[in-house]
N, C-alpha and C. Protein backbone atom coordinates (compact mmCIF):
# COMPACT_ATOMS: atom_id res chain seq x y z
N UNK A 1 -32.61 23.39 139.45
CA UNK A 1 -33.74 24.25 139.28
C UNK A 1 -33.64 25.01 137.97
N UNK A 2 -33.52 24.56 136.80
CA UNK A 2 -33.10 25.45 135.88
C UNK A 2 -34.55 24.90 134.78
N UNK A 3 -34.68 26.24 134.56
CA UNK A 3 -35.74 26.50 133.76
C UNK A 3 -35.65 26.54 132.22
N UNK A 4 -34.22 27.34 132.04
CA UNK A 4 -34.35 27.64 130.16
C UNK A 4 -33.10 26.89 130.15
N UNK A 5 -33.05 26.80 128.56
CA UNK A 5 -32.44 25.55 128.11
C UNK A 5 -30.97 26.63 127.43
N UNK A 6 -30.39 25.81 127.02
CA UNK A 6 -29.17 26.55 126.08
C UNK A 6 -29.43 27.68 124.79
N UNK A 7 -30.83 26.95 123.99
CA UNK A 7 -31.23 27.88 123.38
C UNK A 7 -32.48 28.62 123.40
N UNK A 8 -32.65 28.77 125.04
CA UNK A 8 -33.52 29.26 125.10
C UNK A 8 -35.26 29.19 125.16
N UNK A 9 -34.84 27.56 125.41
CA UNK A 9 -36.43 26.94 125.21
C UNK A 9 -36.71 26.67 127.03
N UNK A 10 -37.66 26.87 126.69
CA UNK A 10 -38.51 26.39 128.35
C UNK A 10 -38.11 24.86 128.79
N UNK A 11 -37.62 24.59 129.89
CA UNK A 11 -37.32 23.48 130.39
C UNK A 11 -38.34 23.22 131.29
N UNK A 12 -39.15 21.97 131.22
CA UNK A 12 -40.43 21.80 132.29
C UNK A 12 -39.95 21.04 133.68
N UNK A 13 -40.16 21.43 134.52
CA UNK A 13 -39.56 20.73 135.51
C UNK A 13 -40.21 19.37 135.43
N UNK A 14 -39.71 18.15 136.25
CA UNK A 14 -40.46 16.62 136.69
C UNK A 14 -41.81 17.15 136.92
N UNK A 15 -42.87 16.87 136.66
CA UNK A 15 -44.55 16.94 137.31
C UNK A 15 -44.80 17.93 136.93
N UNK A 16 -44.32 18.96 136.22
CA UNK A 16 -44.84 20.30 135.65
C UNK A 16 -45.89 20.22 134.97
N UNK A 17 -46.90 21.24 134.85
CA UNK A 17 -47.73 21.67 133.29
C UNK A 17 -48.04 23.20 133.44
N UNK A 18 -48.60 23.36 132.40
CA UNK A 18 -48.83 24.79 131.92
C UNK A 18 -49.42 25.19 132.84
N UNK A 19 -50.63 24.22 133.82
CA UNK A 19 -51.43 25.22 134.48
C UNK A 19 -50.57 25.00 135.88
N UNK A 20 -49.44 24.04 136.36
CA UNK A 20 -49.05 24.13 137.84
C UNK A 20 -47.66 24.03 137.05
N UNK A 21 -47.23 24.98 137.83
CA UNK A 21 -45.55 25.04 138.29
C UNK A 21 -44.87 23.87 138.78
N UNK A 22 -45.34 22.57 138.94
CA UNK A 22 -44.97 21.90 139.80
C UNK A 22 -43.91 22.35 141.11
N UNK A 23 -43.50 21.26 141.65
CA UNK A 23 -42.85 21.37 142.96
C UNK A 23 -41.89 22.97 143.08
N UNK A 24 -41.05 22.73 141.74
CA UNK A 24 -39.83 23.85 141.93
C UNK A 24 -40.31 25.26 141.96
N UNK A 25 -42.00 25.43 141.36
CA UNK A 25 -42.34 26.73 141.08
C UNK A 25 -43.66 26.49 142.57
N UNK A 26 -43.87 25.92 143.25
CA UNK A 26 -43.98 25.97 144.64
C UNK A 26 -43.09 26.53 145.71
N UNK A 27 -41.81 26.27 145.52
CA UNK A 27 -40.91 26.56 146.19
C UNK A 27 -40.40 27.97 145.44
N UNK A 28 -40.37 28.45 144.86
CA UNK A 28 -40.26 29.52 144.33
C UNK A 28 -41.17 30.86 144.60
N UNK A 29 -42.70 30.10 144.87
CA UNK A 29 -44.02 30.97 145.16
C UNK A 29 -43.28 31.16 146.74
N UNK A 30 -42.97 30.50 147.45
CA UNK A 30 -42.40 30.51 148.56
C UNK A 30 -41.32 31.29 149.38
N UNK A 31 -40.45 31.80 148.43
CA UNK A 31 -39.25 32.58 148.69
C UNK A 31 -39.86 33.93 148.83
N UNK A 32 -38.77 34.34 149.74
CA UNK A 32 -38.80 35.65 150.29
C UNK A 32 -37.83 36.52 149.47
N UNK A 33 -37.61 37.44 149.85
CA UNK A 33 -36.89 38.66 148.94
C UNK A 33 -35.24 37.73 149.11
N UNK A 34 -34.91 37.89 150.21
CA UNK A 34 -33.46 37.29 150.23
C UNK A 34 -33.06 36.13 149.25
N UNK A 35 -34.08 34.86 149.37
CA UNK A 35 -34.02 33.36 148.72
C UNK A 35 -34.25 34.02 147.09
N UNK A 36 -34.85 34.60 146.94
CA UNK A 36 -35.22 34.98 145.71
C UNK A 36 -33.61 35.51 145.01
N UNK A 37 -33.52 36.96 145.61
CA UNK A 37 -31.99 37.69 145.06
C UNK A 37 -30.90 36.67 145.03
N UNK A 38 -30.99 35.46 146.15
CA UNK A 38 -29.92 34.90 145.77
C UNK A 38 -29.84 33.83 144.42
N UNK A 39 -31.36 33.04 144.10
CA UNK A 39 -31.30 32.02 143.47
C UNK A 39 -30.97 33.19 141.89
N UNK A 40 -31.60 34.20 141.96
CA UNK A 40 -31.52 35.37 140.84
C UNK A 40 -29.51 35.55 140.29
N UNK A 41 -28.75 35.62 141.83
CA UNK A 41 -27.47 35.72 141.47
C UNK A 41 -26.64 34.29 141.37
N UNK A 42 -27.41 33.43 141.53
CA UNK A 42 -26.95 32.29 141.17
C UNK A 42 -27.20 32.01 139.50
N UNK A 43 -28.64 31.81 139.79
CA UNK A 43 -28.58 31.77 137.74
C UNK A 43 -28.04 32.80 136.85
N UNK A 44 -27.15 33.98 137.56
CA UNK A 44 -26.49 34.95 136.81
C UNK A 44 -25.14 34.26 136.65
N UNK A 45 -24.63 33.92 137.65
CA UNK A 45 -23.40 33.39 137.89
C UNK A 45 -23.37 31.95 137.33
N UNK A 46 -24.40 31.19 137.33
CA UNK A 46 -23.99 29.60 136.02
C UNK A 46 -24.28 30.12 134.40
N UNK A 47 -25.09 31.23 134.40
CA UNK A 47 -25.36 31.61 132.93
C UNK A 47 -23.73 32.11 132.47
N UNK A 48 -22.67 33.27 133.41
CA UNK A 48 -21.94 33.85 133.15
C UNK A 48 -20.90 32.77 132.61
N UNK A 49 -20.57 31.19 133.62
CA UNK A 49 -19.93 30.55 133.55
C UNK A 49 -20.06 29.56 132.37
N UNK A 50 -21.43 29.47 132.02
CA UNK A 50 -21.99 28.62 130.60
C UNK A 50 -20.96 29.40 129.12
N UNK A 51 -20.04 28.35 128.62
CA UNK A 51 -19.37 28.54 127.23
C UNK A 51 -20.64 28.19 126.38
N UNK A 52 -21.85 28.37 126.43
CA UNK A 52 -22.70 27.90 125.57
C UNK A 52 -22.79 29.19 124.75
N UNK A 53 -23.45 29.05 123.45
CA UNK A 53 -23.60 30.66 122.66
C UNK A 53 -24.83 30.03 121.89
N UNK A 54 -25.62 30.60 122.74
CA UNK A 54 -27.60 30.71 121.89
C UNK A 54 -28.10 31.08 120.72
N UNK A 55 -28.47 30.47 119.79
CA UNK A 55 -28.57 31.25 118.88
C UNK A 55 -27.69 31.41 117.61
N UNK A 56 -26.77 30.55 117.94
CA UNK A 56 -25.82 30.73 117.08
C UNK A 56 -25.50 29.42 115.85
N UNK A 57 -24.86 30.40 114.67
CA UNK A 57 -24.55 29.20 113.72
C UNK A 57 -23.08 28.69 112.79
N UNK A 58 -22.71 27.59 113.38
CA UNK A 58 -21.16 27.68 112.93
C UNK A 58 -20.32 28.24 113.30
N UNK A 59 -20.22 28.81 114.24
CA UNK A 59 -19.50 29.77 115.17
C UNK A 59 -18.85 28.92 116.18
N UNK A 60 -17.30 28.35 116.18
CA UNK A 60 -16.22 27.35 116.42
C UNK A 60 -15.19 28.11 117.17
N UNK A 61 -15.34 27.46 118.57
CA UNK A 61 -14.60 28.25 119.45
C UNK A 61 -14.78 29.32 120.09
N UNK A 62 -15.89 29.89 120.19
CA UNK A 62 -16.60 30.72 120.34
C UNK A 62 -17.00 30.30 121.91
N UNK A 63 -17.22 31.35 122.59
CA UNK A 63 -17.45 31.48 123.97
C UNK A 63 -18.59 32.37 124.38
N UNK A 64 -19.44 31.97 124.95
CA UNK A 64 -20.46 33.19 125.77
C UNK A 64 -21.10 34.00 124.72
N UNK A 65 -21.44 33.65 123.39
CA UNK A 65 -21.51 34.28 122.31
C UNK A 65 -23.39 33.86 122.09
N UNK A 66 -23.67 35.01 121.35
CA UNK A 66 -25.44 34.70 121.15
C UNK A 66 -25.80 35.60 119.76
N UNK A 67 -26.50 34.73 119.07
CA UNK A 67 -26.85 34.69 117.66
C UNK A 67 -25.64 35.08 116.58
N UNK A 68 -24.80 34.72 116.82
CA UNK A 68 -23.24 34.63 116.01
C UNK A 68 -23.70 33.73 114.39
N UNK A 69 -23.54 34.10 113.87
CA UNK A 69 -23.25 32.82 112.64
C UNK A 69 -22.16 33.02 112.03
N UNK A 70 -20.61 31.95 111.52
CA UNK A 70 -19.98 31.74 111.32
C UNK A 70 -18.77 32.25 111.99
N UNK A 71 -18.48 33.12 112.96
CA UNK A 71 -17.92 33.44 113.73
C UNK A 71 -17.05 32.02 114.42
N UNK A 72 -15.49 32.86 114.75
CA UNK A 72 -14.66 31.86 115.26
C UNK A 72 -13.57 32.43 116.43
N UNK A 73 -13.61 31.75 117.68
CA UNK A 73 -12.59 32.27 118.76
C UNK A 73 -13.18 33.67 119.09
N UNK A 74 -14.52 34.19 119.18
CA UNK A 74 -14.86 35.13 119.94
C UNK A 74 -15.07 34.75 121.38
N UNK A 75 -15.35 35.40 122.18
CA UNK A 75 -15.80 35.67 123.26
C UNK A 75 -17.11 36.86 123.65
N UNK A 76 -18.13 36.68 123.93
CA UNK A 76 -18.68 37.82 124.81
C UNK A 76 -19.98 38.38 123.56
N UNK A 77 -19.81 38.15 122.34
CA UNK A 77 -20.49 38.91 121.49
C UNK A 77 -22.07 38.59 121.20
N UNK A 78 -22.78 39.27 120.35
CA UNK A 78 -24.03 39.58 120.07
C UNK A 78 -23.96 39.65 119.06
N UNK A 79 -25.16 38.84 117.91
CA UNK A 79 -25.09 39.30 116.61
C UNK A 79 -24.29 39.32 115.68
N UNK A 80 -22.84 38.68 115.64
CA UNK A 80 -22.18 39.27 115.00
C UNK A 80 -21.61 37.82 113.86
N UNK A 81 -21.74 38.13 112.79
CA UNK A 81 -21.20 37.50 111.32
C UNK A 81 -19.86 37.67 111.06
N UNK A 82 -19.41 36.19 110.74
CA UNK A 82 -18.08 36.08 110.36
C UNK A 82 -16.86 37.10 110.34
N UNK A 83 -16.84 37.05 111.83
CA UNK A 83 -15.90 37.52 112.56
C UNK A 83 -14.72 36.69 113.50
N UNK A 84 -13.73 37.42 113.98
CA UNK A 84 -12.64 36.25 114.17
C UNK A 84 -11.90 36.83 115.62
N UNK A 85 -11.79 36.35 116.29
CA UNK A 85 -11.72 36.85 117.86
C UNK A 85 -11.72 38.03 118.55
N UNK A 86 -13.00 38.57 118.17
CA UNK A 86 -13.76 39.76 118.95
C UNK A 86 -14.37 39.21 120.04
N UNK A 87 -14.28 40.18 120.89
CA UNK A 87 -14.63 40.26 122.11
C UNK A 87 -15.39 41.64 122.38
N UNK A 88 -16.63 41.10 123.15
CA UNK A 88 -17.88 41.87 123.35
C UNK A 88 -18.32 42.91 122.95
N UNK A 89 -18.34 42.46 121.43
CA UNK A 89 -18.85 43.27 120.64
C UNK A 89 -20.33 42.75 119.83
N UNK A 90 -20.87 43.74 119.58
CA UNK A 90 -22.09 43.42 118.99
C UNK A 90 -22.41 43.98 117.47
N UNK A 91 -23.50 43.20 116.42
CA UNK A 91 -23.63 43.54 115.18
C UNK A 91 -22.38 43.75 114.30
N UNK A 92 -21.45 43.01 114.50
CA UNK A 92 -20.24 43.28 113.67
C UNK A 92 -20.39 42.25 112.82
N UNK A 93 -19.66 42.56 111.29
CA UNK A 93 -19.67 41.72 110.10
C UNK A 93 -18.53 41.57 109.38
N UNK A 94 -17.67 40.72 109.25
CA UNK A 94 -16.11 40.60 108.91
C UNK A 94 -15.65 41.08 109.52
N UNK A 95 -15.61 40.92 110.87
CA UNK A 95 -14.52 42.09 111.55
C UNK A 95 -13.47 41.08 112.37
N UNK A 96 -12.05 41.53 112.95
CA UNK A 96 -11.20 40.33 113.64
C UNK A 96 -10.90 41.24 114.48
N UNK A 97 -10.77 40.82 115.65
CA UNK A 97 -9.87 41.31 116.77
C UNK A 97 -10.51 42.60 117.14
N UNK A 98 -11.82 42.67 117.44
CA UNK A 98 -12.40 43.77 117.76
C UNK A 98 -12.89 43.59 119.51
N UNK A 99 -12.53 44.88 119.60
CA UNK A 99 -13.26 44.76 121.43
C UNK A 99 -14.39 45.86 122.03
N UNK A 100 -15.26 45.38 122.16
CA UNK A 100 -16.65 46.47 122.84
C UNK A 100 -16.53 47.17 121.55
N UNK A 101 -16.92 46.71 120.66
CA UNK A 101 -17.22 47.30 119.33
C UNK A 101 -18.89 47.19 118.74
N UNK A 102 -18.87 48.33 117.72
CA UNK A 102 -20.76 47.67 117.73
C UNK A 102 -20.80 48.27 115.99
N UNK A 103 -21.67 47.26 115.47
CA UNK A 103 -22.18 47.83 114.24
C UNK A 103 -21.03 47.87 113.17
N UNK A 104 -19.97 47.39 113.10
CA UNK A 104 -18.73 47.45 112.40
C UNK A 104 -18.80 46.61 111.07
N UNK A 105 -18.01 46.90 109.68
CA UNK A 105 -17.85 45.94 108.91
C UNK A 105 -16.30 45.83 108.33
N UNK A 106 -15.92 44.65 108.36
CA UNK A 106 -15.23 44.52 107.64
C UNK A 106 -13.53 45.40 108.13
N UNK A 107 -13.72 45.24 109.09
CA UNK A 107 -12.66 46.40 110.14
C UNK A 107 -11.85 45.15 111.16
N UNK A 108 -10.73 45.51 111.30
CA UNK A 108 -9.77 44.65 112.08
C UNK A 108 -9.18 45.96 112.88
N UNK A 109 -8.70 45.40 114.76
CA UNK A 109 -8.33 45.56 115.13
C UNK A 109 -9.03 47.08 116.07
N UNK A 110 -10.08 47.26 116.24
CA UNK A 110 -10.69 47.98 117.09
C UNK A 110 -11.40 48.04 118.35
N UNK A 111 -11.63 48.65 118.54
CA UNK A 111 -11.55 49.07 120.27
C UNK A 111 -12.45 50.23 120.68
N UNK A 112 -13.46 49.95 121.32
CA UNK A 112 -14.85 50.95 121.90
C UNK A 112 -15.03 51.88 120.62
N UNK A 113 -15.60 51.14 119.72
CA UNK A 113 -15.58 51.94 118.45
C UNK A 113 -17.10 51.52 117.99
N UNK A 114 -17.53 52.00 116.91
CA UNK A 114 -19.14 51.99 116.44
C UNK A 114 -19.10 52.68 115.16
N UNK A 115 -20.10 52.08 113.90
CA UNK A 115 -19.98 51.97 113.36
C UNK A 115 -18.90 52.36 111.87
N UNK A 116 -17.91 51.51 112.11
CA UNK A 116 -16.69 52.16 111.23
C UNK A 116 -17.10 50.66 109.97
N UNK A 117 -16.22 51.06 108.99
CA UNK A 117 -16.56 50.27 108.31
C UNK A 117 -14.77 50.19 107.00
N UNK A 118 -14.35 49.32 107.08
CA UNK A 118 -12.64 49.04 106.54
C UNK A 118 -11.81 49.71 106.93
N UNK A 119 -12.33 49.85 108.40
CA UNK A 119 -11.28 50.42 109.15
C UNK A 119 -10.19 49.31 110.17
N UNK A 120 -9.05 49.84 110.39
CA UNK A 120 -7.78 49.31 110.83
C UNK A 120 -7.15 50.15 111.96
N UNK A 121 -7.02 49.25 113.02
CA UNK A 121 -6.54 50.36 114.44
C UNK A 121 -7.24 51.64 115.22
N UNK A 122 -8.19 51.52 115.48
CA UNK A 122 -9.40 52.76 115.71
C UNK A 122 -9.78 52.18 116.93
N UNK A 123 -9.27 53.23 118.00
CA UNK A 123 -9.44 53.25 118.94
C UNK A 123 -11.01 54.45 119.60
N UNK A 124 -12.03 53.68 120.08
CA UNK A 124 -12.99 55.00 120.21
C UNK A 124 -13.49 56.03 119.55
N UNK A 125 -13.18 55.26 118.27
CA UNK A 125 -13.51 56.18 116.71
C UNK A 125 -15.06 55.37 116.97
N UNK A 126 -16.61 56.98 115.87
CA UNK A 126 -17.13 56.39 115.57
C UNK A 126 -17.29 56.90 113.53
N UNK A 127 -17.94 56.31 113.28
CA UNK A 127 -18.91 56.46 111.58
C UNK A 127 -17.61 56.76 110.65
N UNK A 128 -16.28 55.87 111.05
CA UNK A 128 -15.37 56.61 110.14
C UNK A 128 -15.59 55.33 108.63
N UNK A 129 -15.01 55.73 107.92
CA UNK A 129 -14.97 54.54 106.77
C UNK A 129 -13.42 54.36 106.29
N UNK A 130 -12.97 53.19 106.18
CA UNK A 130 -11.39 53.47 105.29
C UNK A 130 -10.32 54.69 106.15
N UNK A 131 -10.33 54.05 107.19
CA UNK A 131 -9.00 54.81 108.08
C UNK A 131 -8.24 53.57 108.50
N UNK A 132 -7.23 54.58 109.34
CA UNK A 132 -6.43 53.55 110.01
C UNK A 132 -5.77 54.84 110.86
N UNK A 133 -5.40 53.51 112.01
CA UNK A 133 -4.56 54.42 113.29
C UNK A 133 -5.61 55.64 113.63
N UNK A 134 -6.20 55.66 113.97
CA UNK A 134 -7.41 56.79 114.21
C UNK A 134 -7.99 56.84 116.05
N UNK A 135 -7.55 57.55 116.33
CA UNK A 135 -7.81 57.48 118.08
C UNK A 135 -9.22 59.06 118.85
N UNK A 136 -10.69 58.63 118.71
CA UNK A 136 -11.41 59.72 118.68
C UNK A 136 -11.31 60.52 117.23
N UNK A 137 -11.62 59.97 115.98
CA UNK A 137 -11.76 59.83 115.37
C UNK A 137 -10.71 60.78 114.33
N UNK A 138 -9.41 60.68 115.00
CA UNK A 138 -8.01 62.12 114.33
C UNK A 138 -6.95 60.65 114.30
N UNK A 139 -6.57 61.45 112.97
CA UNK A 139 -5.09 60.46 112.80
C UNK A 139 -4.36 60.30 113.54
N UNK A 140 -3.26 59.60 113.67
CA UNK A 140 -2.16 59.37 114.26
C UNK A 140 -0.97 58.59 113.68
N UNK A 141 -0.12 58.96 113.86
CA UNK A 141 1.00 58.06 113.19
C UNK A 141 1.31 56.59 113.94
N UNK A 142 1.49 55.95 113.15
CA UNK A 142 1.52 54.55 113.39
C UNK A 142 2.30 54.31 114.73
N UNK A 143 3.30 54.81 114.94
CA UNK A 143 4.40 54.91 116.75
C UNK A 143 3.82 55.31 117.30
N UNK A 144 3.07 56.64 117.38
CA UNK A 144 2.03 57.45 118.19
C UNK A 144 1.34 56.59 118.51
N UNK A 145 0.16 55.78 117.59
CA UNK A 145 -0.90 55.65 117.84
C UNK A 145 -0.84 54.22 119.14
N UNK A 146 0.38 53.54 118.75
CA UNK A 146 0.59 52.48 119.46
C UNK A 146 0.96 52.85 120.89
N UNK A 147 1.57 53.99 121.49
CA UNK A 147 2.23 54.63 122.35
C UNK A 147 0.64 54.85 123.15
N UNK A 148 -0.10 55.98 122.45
CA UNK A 148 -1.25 56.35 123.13
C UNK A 148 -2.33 55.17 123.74
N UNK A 149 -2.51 54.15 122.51
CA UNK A 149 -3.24 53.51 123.16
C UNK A 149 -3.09 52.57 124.06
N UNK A 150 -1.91 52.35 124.23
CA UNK A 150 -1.01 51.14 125.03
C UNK A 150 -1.31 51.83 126.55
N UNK A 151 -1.28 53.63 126.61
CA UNK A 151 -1.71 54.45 128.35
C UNK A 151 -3.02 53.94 128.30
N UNK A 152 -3.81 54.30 126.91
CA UNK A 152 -5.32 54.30 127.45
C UNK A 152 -5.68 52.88 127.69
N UNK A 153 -5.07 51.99 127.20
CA UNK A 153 -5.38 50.42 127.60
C UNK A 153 -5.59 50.35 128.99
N UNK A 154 -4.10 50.98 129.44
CA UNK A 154 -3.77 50.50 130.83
C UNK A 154 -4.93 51.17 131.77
N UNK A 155 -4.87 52.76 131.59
CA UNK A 155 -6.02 53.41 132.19
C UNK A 155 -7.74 53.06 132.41
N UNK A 156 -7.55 52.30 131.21
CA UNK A 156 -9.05 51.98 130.79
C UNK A 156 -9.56 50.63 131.30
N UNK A 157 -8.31 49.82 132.19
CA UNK A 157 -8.74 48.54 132.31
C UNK A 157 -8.97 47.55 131.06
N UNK A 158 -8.47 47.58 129.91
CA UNK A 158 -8.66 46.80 128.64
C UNK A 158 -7.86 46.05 128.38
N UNK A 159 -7.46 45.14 128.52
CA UNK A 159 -6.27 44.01 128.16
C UNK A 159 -5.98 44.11 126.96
């Protein structure tokens, strides 16, 4: 029963047209609240499981990823340009090893952070430029900073 395609194009069912749903969108007019929520958490659950990434260009190794171009070994992301195994992060541009990050350039190694830009080790930092080791947007010494974030990892559920 699947309707959209990998990138997003309309899939017509067998006997379909614009003006009838055919068979599958009969059976669909048909469902009740229950049949409905479930076929709803089903196409959540094959979309979640799809390694496909929509939208995207040149982006190799890449997982679950949508409108990526040149991106490699991410997972989870949105938007984001030649970047190198970030994970679910969005609008990032040269960035590596970033996680739930957004709007970033050119920054390695961050973590629930937004818009930093040649930054290094920034944990939950946002708008910093040219830091490093930075946890809520205050220095830290390089032992520190590894110490602190290694609790908040654990606390935070963040691998």
């Amino acid at each position: 029963m699947k309707h959209v395609g990998n990138d997003g194009s309309r899939i017509a069912a067998a006997g379909a047209t614009a003006e009838s749903p055919g068979p599958e969108g009969a059976a669909i007019a048909r469902m009740g609240k229950r049949e409905f929520l479930d076929e709803l958490k089903r196409l959540a659950k094959d979309f979640e499981a799809d390694p496909g990434n929509p939208g995207s260009y040149q982006s190799v190794g890449c997982v679950r990823c949508a409108h990526c171009i040149f991106c490699r070994d991410c997972e989870g992301c949105y938007h984001c340009t030649h970047c190198t195994q970030c994970v679910d992060s969005k609008s990032c541009h040269g960035c590596a090893y970033c996680v739930r990050s957004e709007n970033c350039t050119s920054s390695a190694y961050l973590v629930l952070s937004q818009n930093l830009s040649d930054c290094n080790y920034c944990f939950g930092c946002i708008g910093l430029s040219k830091k490093d080791f930075h946890i809520l947007n205050v220095g830290f010494s390089r032992t520190e900073y590894f110490k602190v974030v290694g609790r908040l990892r654990r606390e935070l559920g963040i691998g």
